[in-house]
N, C-alpha and C. Protein backbone atom coordinates (compact mmCIF):
# COMPACT_ATOMS: atom_id res chain seq x y z
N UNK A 1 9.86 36.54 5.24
CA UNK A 1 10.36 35.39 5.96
C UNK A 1 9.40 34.19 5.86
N UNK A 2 7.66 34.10 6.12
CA UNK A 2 7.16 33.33 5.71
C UNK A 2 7.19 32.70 4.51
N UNK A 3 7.72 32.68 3.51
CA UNK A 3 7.43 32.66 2.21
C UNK A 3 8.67 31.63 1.91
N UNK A 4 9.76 32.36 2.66
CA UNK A 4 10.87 31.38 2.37
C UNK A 4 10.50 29.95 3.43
N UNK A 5 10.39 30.19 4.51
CA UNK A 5 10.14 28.80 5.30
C UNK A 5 9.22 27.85 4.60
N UNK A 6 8.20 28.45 3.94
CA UNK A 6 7.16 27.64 2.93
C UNK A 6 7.85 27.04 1.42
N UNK A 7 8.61 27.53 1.24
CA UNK A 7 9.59 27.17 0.23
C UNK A 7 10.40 25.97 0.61
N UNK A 8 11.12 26.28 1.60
CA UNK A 8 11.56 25.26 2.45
C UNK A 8 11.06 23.99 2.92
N UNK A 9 9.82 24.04 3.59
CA UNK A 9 8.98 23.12 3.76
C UNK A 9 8.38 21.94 2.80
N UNK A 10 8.22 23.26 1.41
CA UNK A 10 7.52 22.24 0.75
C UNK A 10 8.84 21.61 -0.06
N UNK A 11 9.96 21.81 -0.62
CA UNK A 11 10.91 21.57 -1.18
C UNK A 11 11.73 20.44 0.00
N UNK A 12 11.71 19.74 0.77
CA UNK A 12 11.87 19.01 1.85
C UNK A 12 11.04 18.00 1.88
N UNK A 13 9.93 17.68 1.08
CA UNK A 13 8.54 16.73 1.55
C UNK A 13 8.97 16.40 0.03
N UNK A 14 9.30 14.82 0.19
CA UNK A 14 9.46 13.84 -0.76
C UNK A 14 8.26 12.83 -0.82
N UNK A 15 7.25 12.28 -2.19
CA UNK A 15 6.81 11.58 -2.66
C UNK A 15 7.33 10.05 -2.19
N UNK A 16 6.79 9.38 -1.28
CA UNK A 16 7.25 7.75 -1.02
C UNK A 16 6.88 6.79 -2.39
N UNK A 17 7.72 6.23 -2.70
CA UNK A 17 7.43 5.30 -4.13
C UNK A 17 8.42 3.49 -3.70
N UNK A 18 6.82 2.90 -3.70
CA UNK A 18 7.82 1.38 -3.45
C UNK A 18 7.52 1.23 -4.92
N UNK A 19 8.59 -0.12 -5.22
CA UNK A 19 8.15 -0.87 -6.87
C UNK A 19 7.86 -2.16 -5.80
N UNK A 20 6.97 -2.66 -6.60
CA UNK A 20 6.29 -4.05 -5.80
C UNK A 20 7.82 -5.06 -5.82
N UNK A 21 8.75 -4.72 -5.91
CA UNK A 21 9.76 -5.76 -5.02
C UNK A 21 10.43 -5.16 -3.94
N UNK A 22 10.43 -3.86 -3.91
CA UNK A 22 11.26 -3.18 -2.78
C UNK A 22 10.10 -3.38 -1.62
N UNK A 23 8.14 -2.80 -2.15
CA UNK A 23 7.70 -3.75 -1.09
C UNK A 23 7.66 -4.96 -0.07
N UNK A 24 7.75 -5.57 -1.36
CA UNK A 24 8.27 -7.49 -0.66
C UNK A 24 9.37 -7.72 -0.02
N UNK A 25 10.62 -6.94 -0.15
CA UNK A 25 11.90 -7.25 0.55
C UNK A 25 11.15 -6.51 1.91
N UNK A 26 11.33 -5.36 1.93
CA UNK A 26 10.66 -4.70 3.29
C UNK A 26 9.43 -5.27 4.13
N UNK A 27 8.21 -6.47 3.40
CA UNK A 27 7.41 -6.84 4.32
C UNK A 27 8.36 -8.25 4.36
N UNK A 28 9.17 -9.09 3.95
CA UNK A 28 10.08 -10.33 3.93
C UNK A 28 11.26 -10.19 4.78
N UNK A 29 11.56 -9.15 4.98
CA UNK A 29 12.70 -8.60 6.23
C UNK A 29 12.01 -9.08 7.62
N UNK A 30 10.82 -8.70 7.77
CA UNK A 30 10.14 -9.10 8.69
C UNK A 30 9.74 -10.32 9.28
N UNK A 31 9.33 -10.93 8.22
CA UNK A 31 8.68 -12.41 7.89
C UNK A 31 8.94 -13.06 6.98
N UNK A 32 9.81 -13.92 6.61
CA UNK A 32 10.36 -14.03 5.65
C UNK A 32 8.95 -14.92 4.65
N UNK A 33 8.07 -15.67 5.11
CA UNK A 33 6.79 -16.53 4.73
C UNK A 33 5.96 -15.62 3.70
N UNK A 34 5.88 -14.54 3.75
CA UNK A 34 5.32 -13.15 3.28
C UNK A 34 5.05 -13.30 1.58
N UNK A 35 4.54 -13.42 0.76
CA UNK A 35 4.67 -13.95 -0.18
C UNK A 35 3.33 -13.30 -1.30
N UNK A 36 3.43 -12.96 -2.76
CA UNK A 36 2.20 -12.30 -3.65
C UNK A 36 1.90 -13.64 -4.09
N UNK A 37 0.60 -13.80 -4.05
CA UNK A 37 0.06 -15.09 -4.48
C UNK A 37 -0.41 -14.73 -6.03
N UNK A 38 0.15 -15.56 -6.97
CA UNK A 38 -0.21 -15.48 -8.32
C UNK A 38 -1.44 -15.93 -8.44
N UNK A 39 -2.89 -15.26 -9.49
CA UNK A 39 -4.04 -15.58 -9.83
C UNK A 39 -3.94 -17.09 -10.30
N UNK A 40 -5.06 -17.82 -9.98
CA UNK A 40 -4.72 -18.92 -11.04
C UNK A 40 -5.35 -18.97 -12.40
N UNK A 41 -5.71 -17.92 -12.49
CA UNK A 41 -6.23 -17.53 -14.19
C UNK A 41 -6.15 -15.65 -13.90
N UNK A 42 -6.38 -15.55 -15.18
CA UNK A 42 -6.52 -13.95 -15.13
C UNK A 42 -7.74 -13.21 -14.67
N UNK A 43 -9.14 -14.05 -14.89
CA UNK A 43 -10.35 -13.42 -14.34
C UNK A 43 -9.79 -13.58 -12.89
N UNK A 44 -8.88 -14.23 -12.45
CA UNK A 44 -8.79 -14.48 -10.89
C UNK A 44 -8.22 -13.00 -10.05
N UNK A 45 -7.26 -12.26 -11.27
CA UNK A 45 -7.20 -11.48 -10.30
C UNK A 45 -7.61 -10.15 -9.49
N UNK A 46 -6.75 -9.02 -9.10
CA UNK A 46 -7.38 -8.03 -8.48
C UNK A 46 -7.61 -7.21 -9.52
N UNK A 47 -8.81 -6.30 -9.70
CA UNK A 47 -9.05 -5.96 -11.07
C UNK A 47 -9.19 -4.28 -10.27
N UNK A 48 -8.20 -3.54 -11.17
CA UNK A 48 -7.99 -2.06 -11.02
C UNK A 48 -9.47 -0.93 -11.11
N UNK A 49 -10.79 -1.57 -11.28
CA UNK A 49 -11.70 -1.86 -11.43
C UNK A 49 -12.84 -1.30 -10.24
N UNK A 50 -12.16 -1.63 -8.86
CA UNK A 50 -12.33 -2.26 -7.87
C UNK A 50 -12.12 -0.96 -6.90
N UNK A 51 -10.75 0.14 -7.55
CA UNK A 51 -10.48 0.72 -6.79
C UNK A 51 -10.61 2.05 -7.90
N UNK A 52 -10.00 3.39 -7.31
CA UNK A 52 -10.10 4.73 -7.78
C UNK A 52 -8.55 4.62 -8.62
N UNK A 53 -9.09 5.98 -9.52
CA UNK A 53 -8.34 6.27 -10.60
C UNK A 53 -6.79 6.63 -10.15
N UNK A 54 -5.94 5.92 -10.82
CA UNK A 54 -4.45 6.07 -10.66
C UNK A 54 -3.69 4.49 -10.18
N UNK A 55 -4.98 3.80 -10.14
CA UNK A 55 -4.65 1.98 -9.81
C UNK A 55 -3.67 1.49 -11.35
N UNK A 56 -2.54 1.45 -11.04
CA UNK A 56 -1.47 0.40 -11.73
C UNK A 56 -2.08 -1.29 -11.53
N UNK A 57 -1.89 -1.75 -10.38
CA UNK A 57 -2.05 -3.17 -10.38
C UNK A 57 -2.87 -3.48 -8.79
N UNK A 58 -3.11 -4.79 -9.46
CA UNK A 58 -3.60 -5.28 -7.76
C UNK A 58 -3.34 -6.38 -7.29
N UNK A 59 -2.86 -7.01 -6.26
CA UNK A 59 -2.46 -8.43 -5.74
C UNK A 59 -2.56 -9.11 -4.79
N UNK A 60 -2.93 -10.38 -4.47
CA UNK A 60 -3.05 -11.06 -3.29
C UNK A 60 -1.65 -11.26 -2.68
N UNK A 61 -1.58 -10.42 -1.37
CA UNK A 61 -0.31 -10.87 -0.58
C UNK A 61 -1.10 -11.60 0.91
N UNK A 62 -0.20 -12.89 1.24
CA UNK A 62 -0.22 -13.91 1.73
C UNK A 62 0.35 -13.63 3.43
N UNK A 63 0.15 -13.27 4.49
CA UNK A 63 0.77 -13.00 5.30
C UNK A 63 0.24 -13.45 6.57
N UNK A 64 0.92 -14.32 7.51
CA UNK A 64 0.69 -15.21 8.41
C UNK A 64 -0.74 -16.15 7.91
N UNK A 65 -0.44 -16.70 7.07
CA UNK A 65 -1.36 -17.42 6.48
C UNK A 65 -2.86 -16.42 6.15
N UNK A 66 -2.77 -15.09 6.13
CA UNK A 66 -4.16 -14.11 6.01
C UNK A 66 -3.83 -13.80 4.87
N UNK A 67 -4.90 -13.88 3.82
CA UNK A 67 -4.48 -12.83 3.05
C UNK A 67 -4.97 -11.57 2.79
N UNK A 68 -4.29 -10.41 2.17
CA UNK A 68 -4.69 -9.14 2.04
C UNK A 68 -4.20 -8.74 0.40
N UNK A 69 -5.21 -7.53 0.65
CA UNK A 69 -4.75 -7.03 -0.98
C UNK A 69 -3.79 -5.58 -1.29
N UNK A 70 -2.97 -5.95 -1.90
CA UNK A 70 -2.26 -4.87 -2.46
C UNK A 70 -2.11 -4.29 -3.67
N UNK A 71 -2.64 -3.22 -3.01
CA UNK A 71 -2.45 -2.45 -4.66
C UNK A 71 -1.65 -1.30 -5.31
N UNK A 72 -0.97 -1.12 -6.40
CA UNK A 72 -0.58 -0.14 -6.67
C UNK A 72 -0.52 1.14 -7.22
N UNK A 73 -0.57 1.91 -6.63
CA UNK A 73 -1.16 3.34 -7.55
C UNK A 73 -0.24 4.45 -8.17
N UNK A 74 0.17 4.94 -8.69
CA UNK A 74 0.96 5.97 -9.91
C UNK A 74 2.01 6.72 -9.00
N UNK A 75 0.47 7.54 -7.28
CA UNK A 75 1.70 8.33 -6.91
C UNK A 75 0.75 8.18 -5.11
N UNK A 76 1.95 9.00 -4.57
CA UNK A 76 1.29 8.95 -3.24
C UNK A 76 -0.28 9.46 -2.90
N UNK A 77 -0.46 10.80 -3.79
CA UNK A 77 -1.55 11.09 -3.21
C UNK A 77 -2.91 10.11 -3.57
N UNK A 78 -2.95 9.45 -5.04
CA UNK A 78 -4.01 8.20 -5.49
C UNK A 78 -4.20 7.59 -4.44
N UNK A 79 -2.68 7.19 -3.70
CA UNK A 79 -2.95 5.88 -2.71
C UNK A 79 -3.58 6.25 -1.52
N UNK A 80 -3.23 7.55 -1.17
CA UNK A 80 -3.97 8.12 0.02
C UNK A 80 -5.74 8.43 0.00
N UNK A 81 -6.10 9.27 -1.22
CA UNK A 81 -7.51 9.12 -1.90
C UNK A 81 -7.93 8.01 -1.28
N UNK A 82 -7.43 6.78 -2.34
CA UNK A 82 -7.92 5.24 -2.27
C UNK A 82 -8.12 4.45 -1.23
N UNK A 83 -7.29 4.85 -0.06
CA UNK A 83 -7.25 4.30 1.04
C UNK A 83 -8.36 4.67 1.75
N UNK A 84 -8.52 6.40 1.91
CA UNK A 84 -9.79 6.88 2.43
C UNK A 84 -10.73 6.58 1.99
N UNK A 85 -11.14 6.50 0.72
CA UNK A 85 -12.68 5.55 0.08
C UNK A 85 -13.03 4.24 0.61
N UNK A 86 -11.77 3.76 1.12
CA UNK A 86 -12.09 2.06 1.05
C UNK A 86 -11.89 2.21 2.74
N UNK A 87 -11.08 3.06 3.78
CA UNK A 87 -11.23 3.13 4.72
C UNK A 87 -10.19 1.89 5.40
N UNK A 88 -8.80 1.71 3.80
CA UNK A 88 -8.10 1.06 3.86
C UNK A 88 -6.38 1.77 4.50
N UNK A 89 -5.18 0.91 4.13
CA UNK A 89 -4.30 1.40 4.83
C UNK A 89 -3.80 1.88 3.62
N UNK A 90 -2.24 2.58 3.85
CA UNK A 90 -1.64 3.15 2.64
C UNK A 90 -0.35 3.22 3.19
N UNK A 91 1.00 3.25 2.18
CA UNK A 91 2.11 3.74 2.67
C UNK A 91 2.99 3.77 1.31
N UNK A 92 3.33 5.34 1.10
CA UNK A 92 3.52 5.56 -0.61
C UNK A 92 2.36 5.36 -1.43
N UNK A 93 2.99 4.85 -2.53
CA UNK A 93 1.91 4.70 -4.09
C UNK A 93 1.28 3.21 -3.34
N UNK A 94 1.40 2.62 -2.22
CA UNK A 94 0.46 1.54 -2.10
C UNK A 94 -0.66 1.21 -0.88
N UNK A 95 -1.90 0.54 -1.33
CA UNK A 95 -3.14 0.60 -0.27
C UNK A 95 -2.71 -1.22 -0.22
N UNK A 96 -3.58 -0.87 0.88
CA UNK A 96 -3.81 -2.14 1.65
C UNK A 96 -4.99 -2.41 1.68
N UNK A 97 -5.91 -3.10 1.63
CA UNK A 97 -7.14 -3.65 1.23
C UNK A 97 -7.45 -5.18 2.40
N UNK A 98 -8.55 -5.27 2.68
CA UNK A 98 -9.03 -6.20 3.64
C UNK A 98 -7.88 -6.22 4.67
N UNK A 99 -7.57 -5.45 5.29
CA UNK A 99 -6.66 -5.65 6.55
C UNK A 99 -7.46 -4.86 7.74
N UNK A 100 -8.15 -3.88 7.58
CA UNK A 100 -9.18 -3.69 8.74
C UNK A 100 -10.22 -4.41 9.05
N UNK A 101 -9.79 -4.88 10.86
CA UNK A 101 -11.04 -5.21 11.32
C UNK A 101 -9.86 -6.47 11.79
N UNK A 102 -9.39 -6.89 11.09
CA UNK A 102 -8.43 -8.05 10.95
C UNK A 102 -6.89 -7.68 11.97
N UNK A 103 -6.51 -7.51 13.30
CA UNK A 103 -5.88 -7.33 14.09
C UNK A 103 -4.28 -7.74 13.94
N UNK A 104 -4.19 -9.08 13.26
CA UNK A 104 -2.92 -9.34 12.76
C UNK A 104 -2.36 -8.90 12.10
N UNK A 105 -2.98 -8.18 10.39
CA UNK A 105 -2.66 -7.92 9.25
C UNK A 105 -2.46 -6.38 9.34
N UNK A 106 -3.54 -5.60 10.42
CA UNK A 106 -3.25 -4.55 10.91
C UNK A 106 -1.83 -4.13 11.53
N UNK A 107 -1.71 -4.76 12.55
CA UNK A 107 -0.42 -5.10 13.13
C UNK A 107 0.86 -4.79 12.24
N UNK A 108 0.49 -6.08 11.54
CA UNK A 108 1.47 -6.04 10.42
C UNK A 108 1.96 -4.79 9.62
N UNK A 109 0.95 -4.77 8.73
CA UNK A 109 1.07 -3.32 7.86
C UNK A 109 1.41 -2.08 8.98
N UNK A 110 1.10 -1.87 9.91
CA UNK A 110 1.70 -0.40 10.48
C UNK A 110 2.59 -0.18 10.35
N UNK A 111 3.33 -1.86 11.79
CA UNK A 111 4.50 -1.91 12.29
C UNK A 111 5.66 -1.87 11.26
N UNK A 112 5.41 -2.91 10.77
CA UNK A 112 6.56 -3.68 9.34
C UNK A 112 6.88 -2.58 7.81
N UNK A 113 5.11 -2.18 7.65
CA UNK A 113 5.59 -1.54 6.70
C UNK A 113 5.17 0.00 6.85
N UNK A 114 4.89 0.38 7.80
CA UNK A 114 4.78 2.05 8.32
C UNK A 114 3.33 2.32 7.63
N UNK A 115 2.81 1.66 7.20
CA UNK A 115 1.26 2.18 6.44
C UNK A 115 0.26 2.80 7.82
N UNK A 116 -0.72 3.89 7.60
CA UNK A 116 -1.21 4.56 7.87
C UNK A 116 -2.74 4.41 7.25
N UNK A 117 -3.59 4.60 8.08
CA UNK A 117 -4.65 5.45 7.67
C UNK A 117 -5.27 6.98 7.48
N UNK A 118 -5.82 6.94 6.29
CA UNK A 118 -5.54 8.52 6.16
C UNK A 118 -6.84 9.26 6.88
């Protein structure tokens, strides 16, 4: 009987995966101002560099005039890793970056977009 409930359990627990526009509609539902700020050169931007292995991309998002960084990683568990190193937020394949400490952006990311610390 144990064996099957563990079967069960784990066959029930789905992988969260945003693509960086299903992000933006979901933090823009909220706020519509919400916005990825384009580098103004390429040394400008977030460099995968910066964070742990499984980093896709990285970006300045713009929110109540704060900004924070988002990044994207391959699969849920990278983003969870990544989050704990940096002591950042996460929700799916994506971390949140400079939003602790920062009360608004915190706010934000929980409520709006369900992100967690791991």
């Amino acid at each position: 009987m144990p064996v099957i409930l563990s079967i069960l359990s784990a066959s029930c627990t789905k992988e969260v995966r945003y693509s960086k526009e299903a992000l933006l509609a979901k933090a823009q539902a909220a706020d519509p101002s919400v916005q990825f700020i384009l580098p103004r050169s390429i040394n400008d931007g977030i460099s995968c560099s910066a964070y742990t292995e499984g980093c896709i991309s990285g970006h300045t998002v713009k929110v109540k005039d704060l900004d924070l960084i988002a990044v994207e990683f391959g699969n849920e568990e990278q983003a969870k890793y990544a989050a704990k190193k940096i002591r950042g937020y996460y929700v799916g394949n994506w971390v949140f970056d400079d939003v602790t400490g920062e009360p608004i952006l915190e706010e934000f990311v929980s409520r709006v977009l369900d992100a967690k610390k791991p």
